[in-house]
Protein backbone atom coordinates (compact mmCIF):
# COMPACT_ATOMS: atom_id res chain seq x y z
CA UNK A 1 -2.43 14.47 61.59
CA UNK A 2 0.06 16.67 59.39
CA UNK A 3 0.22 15.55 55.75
CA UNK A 4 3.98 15.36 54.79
CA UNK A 5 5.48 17.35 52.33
CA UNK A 6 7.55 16.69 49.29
CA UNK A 7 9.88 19.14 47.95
CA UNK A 8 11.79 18.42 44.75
CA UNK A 9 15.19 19.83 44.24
CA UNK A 10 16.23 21.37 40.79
CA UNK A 11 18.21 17.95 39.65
CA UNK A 12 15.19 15.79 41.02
CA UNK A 13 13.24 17.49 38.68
CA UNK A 14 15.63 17.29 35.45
CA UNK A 15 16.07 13.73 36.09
CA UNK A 16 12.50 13.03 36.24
CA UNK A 17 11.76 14.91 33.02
CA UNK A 18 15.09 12.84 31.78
CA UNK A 19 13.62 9.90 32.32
CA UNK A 20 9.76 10.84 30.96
CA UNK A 21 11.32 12.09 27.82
CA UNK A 22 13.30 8.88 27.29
CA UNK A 23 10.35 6.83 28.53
CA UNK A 24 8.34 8.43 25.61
CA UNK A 25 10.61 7.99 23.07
CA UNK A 26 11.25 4.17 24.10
CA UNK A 27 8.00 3.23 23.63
CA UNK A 28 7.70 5.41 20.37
CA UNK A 29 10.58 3.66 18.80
CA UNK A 30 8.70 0.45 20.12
CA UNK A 31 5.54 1.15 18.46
CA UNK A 32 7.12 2.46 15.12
CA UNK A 33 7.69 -1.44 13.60
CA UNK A 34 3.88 -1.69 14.05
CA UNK A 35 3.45 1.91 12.66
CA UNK A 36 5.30 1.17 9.29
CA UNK A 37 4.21 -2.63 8.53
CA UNK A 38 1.41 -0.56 7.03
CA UNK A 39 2.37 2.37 5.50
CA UNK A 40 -0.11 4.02 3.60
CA UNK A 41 0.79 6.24 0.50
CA UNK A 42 -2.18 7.94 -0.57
CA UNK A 43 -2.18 10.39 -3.82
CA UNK A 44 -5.25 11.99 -4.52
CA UNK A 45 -6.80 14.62 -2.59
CA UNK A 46 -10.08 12.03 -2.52
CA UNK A 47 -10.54 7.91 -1.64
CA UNK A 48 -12.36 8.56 -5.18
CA UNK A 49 -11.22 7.13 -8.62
CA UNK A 50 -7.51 7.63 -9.26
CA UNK A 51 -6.76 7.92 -5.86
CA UNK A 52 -3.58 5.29 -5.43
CA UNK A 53 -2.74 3.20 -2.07
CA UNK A 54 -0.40 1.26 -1.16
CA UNK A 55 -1.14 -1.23 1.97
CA UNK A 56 0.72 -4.49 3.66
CA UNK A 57 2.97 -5.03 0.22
CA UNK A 58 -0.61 -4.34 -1.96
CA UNK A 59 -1.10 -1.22 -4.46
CA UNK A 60 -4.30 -0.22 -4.63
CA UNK A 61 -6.09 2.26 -7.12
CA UNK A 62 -9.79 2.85 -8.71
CA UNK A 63 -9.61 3.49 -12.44
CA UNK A 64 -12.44 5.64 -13.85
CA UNK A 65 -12.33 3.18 -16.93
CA UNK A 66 -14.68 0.62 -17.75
CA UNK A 67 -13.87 -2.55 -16.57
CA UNK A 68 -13.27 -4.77 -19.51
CA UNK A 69 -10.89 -2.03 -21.57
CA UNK A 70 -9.15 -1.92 -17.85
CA UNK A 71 -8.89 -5.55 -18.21
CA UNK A 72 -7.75 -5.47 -21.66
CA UNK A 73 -5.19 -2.21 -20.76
CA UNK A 74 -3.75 -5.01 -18.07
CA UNK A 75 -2.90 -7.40 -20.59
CA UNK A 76 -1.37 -4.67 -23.16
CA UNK A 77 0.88 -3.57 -20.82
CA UNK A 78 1.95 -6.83 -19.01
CA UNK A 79 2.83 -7.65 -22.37
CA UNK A 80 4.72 -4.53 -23.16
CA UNK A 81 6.68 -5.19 -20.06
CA UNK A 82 7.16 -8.87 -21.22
CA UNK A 83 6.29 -10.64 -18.29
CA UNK A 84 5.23 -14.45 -18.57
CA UNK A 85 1.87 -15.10 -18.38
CA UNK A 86 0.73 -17.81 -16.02
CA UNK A 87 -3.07 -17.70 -15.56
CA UNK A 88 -5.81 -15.52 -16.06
CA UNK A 89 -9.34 -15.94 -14.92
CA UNK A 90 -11.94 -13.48 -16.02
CA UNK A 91 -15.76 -13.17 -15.31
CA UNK A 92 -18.46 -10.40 -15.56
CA UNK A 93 -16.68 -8.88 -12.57
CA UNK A 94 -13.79 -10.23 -11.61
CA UNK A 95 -10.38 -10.99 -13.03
CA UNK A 96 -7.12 -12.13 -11.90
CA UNK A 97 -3.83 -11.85 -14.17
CA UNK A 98 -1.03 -13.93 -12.49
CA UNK A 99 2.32 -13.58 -14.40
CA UNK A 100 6.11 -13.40 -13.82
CA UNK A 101 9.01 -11.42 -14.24
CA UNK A 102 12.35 -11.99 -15.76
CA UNK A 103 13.39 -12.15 -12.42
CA UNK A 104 11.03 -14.79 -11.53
CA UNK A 105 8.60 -12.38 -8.91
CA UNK A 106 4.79 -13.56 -8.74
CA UNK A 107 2.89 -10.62 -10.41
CA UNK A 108 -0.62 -10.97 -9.16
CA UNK A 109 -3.19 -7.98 -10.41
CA UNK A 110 -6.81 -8.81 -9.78
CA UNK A 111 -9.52 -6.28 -11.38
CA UNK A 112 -13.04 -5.86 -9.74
CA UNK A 113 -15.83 -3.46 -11.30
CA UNK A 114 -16.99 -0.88 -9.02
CA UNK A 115 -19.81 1.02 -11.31
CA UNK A 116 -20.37 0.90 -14.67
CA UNK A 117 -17.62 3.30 -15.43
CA UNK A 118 -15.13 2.38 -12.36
CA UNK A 119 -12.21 -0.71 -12.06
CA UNK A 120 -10.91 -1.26 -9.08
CA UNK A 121 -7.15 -2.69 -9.44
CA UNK A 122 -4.51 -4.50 -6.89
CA UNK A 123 -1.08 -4.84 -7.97
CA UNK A 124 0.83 -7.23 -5.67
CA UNK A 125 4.31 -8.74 -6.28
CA UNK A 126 5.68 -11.36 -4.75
CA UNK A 127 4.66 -12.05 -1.19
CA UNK A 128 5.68 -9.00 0.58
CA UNK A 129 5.07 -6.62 -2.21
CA UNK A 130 7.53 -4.48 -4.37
CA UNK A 131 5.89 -0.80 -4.59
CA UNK A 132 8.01 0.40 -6.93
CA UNK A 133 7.56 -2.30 -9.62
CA UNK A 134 3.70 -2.08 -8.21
CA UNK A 135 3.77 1.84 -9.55
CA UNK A 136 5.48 0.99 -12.83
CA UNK A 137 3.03 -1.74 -13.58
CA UNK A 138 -0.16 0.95 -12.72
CA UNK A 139 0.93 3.49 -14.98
CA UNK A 140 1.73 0.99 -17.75
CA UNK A 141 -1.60 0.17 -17.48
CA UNK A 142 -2.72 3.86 -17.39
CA UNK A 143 -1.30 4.28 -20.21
CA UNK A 144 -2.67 1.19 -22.10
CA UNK A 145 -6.05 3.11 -21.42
């Protein structure tokens, strides 16, 4: 039994790497909503203290500051940016600061201690998050240190 043979002209072959090429960028431009949902901006050279993320409308850093000055530094600068305060709950190792803007966004920064000399801090505003505001707020608080 002879085993046919397939022989692919020049433009057979362009059109098939045509179509693989579009094929692959289809289904990259299909996968890149799922891609940047969570972006992740990551400054630090470590996952250490001071390294800063930014996750799913969250910012995310770990101060090397102990955790009730960090606390207190969150307060200072909220105020400094005069946002309203609308709760606060604080334990040995928790908090949570809830306040509002002037242009009535949910500020919601919650504070866990790591170590004895680490604070871990998220920043979220609003529901979907607002990184830039997110930022301002962190290094208000830096700065409160």
């Amino acid at each position: 039994m002879a085993v046919p043979t397939i022989i692919m002209k020049p433009a057979t072959q362009y059109s098939t790497r045509r179509l693989l090429t579009r094929l692959s960028l289809i289904i990259t431009l299909g996968l890149l909503p799922f891609l940047t949902g969570c972006a992740v901006a990551v400054a630090g050279a470590a996952a250490g203290a001071g390294a800063i993320a930014y996750v799913r409308g969250e910012l995310e850093s770990t101060l090397d500051q102990d955790y009730n000055k960090t606390v207190e530094a969150c307060r200072i600068a909220l105020k400094n940016l005069e946002f309203t305060k609308i709760s606060e709950k604080k334990d040995a190792l928790d908090a949570e600061l809830v306040y509002r803007t002037a242009l009535d966004k949910k500020v919601t920064i919650k504070l866990n201690q790591v170590a004895d000399k680490f604070t871990r801090v998220k920043i979220r505003v609003d529901l979907l998050g607002d990184e830039a505001l997110s930022m301002t707020i962190l290094e208000k608080i830096k700065a409160s240190l």
